[in-house]
Protein backbone atom coordinates (compact mmCIF):
# COMPACT_ATOMS: atom_id res chain seq x y z
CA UNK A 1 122.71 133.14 100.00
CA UNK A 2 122.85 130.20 97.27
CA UNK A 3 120.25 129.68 95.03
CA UNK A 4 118.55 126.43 93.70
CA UNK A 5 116.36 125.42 91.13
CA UNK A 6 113.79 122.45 92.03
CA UNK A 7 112.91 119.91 90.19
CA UNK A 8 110.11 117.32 90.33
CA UNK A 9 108.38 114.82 88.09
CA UNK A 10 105.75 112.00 87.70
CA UNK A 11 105.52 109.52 84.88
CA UNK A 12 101.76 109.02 84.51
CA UNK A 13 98.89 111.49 84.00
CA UNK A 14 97.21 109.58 86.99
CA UNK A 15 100.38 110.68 88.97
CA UNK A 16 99.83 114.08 87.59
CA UNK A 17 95.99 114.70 88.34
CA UNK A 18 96.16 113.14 92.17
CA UNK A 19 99.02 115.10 92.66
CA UNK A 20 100.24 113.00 95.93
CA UNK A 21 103.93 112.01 94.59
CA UNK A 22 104.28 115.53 93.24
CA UNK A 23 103.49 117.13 96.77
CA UNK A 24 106.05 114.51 98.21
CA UNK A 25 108.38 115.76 96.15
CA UNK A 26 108.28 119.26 96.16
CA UNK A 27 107.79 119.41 100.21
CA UNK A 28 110.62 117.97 100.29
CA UNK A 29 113.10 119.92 98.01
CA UNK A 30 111.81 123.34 100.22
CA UNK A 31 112.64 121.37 103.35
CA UNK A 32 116.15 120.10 102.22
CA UNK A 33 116.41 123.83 100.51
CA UNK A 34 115.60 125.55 104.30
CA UNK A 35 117.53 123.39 105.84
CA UNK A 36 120.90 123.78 103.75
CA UNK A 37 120.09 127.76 103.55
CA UNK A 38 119.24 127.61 99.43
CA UNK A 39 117.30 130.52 98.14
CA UNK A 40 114.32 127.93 95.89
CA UNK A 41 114.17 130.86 93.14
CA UNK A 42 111.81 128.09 91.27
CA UNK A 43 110.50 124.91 91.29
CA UNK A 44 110.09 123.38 87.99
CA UNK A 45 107.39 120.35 87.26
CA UNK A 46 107.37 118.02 84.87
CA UNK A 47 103.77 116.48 85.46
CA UNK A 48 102.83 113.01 83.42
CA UNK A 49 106.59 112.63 81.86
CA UNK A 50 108.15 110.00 81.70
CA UNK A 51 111.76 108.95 82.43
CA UNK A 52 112.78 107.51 79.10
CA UNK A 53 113.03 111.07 77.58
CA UNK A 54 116.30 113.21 78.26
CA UNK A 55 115.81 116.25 80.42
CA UNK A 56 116.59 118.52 77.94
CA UNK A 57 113.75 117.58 75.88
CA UNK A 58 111.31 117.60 78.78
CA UNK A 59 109.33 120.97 79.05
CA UNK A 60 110.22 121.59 82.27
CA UNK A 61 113.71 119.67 82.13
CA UNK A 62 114.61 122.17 79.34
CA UNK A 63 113.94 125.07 81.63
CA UNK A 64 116.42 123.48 84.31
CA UNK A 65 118.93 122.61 82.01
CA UNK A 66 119.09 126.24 80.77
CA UNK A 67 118.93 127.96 83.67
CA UNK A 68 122.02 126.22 84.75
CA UNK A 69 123.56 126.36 81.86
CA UNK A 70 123.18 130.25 81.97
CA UNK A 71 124.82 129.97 85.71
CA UNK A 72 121.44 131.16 86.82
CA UNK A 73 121.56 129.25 89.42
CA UNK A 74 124.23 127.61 92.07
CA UNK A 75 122.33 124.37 92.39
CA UNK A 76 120.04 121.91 90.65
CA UNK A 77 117.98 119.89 93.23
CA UNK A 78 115.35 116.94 93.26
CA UNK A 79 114.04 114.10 94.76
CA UNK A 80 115.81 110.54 93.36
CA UNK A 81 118.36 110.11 90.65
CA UNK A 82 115.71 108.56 88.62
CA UNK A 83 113.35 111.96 88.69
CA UNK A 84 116.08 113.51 85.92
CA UNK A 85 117.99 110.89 84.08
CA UNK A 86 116.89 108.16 82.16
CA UNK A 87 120.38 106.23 82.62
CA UNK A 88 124.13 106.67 83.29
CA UNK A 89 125.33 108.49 80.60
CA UNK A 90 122.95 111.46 80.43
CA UNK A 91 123.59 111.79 84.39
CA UNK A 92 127.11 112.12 84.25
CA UNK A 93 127.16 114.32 80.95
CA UNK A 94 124.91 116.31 82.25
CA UNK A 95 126.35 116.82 85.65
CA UNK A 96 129.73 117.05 84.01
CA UNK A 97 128.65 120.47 82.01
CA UNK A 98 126.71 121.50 85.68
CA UNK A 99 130.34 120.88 87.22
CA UNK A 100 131.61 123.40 84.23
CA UNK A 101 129.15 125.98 85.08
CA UNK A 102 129.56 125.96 88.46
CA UNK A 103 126.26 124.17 89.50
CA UNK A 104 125.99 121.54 91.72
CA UNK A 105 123.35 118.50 91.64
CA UNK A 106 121.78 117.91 95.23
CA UNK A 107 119.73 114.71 95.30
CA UNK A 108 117.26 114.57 98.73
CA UNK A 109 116.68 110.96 99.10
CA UNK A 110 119.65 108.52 97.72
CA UNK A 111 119.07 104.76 100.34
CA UNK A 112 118.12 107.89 103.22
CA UNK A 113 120.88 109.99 102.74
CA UNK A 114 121.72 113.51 100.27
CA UNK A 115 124.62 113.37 97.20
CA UNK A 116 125.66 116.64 97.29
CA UNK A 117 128.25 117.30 93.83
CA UNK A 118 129.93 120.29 94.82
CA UNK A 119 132.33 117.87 97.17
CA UNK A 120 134.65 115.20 95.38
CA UNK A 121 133.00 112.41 97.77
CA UNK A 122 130.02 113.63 96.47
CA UNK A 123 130.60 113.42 92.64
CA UNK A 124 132.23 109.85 93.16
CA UNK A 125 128.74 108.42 95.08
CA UNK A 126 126.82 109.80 92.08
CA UNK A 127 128.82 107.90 89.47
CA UNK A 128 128.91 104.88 91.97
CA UNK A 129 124.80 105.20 92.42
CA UNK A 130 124.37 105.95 88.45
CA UNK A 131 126.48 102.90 87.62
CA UNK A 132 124.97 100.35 90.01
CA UNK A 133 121.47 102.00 88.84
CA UNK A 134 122.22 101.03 85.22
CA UNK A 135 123.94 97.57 85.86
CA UNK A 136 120.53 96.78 87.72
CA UNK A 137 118.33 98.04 84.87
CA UNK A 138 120.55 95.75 81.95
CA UNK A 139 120.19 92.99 84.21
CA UNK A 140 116.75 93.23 84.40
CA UNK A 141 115.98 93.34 81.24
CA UNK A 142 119.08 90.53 80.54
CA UNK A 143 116.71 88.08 82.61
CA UNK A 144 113.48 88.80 81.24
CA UNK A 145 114.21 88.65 77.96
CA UNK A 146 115.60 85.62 78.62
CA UNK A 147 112.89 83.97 80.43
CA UNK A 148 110.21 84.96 77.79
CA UNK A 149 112.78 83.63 74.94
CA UNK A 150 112.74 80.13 77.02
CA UNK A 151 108.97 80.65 76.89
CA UNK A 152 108.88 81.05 73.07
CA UNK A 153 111.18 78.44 72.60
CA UNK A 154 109.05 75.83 74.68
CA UNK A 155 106.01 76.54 72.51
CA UNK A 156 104.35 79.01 75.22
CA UNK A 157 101.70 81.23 74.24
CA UNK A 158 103.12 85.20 75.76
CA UNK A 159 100.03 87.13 76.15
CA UNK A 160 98.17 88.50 79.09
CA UNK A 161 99.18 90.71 81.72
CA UNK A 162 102.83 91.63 81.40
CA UNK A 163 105.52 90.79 84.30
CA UNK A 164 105.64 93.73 86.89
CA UNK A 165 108.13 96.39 85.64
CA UNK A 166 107.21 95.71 81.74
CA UNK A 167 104.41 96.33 79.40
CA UNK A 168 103.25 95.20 75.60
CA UNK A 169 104.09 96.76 72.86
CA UNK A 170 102.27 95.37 70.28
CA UNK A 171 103.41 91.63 70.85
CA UNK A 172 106.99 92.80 72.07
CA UNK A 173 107.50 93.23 75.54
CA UNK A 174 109.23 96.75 76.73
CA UNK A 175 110.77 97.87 79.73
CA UNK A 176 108.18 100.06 81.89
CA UNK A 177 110.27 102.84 83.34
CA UNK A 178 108.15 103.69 86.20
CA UNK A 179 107.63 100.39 87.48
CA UNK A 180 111.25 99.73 87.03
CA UNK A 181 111.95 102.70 89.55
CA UNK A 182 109.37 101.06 92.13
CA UNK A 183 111.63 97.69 91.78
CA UNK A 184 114.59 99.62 92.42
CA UNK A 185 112.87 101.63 95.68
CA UNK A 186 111.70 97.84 96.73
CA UNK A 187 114.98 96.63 96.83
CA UNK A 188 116.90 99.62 98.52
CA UNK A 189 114.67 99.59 101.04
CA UNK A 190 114.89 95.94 101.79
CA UNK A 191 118.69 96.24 101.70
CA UNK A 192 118.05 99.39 104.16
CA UNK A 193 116.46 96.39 106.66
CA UNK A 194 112.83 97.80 106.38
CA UNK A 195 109.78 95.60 106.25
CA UNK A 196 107.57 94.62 103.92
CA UNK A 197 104.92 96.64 105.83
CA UNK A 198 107.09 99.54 106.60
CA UNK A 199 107.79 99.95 102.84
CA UNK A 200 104.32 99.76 101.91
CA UNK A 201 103.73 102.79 103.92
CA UNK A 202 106.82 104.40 102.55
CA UNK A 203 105.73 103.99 98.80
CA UNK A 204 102.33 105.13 100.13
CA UNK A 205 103.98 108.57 101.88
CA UNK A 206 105.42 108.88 98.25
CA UNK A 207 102.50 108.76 96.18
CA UNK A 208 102.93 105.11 94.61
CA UNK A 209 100.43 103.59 93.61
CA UNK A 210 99.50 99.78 92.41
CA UNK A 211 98.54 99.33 88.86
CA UNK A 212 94.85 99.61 90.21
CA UNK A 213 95.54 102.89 91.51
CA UNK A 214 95.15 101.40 95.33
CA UNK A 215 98.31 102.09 97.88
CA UNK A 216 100.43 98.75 98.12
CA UNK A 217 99.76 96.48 100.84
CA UNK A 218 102.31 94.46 102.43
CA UNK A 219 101.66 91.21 101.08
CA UNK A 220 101.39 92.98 97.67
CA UNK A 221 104.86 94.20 98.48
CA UNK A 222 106.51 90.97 99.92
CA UNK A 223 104.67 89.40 96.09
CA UNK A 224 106.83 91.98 94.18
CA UNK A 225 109.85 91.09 96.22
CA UNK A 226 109.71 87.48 95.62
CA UNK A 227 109.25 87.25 92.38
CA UNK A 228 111.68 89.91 92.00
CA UNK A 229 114.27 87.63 93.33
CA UNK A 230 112.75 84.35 91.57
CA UNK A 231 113.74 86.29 88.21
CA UNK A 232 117.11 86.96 89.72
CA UNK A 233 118.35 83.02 90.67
């Protein structure tokens, strides 16, 4: 039997304490283990860390890393691309030295279907998904920073509550990682042909909640979506 190390993560000590998108996560790692015959030897959490640190550096990211490294292991699964790398480049380095050490990545839930890297179909829809999931993160943060330049530049005061997806630092404006991820979700989900009401009760199954701490709504959800798309045209 094949063995597999699981690995799960939340950004926010909220996250952490309720304990709802951690549960999500790690139910379903041991089903996707069961059901592909893995032996879960552990299941690693990184609780209230967020995404913008490398997984080597993360307590429990550092415990995956080496137990792969070490060919401890013959797989490295989790949840979402986004629960282990912060952006392109760490994914494929680090799956490049997994591929070396004869450890596969499994992701669970990539648009409803699994990426498994121990196939060469599977290794190319990784570096597809990494790459589109990096393109959509620079152009994000192309556009805002635009619009709040055009704001400056027009003699408009920046203050308040910052745009979904960012948050103040100081008087700059910075990208907020988690919130980010929830964009992405949004829009995958649309482009899977869901509703606005369906997703709301996806996001809810996942442990996602508002900035309030209250499950999304669907009007809350259609709100993201359209401005979403007002920042895109």
């Amino acid at each position: 039997m094949k063995t597999a190390i699981g690995y799960v993560r939340v950004s926010t000590q909220e996250q952490a304490r309720g304990g709802v998108s951690l549960a999500v996560q790690e139910e379903t790692i041991k089903a996707y283990c069961t059901l592909r015959g893995f032996e879960l030897v552990s299941l690693v959490v990184d609780a209230g860390v967020s995404a913008g640190k490398r997984l080597d550096v993360r307590p429990g990211g550092a415990e995956v890393v080496s137990m792969a490294r070490r060919g401890k292991v013959d797989a490295v699964v989790a949840y979402k691309l986004d629960r282990l790398f912060r952006n392109a480049a760490d994914c494929l380095d680090q799956t490049a030295a997994w591929d070396k050490a004869g450890v596969a990545l499994h992701l669970v839930d990539m648009g409803g279907q699994a990426i498994d890297t121990s196939t060469a179909i599977g290794r190319l829809f990784l570096t597809v998904m990494a790459g589109i999931a990096e393109m959509e993160r620079a152009l994000i943060i192309e556009r805002t920073t635009a619009a709040m330049a055009h704001k400056r530049d027009k003699g408009e005061r920046i203050s308040g509550k910052a745009p979904f997806g960012w948050g103040f630092d100081g008087s700059n404006l910075v990208v907020n990682q988690e919130e980010q991820a929830i964009l992405r979700d949004l829009h995958e989900l649309r482009r899977g042909g869901m509703s606005f009401r369906l997703i709301a009760g996806e996001l809810a199954n996942r442990g996602v909640m508002t900035r309030t701490g209250r499950p999304y709504t669907s009007q809350g959800i259609g709100h993201l979506y359209r401005t979403a798309n007002m920042a895109e045209n």
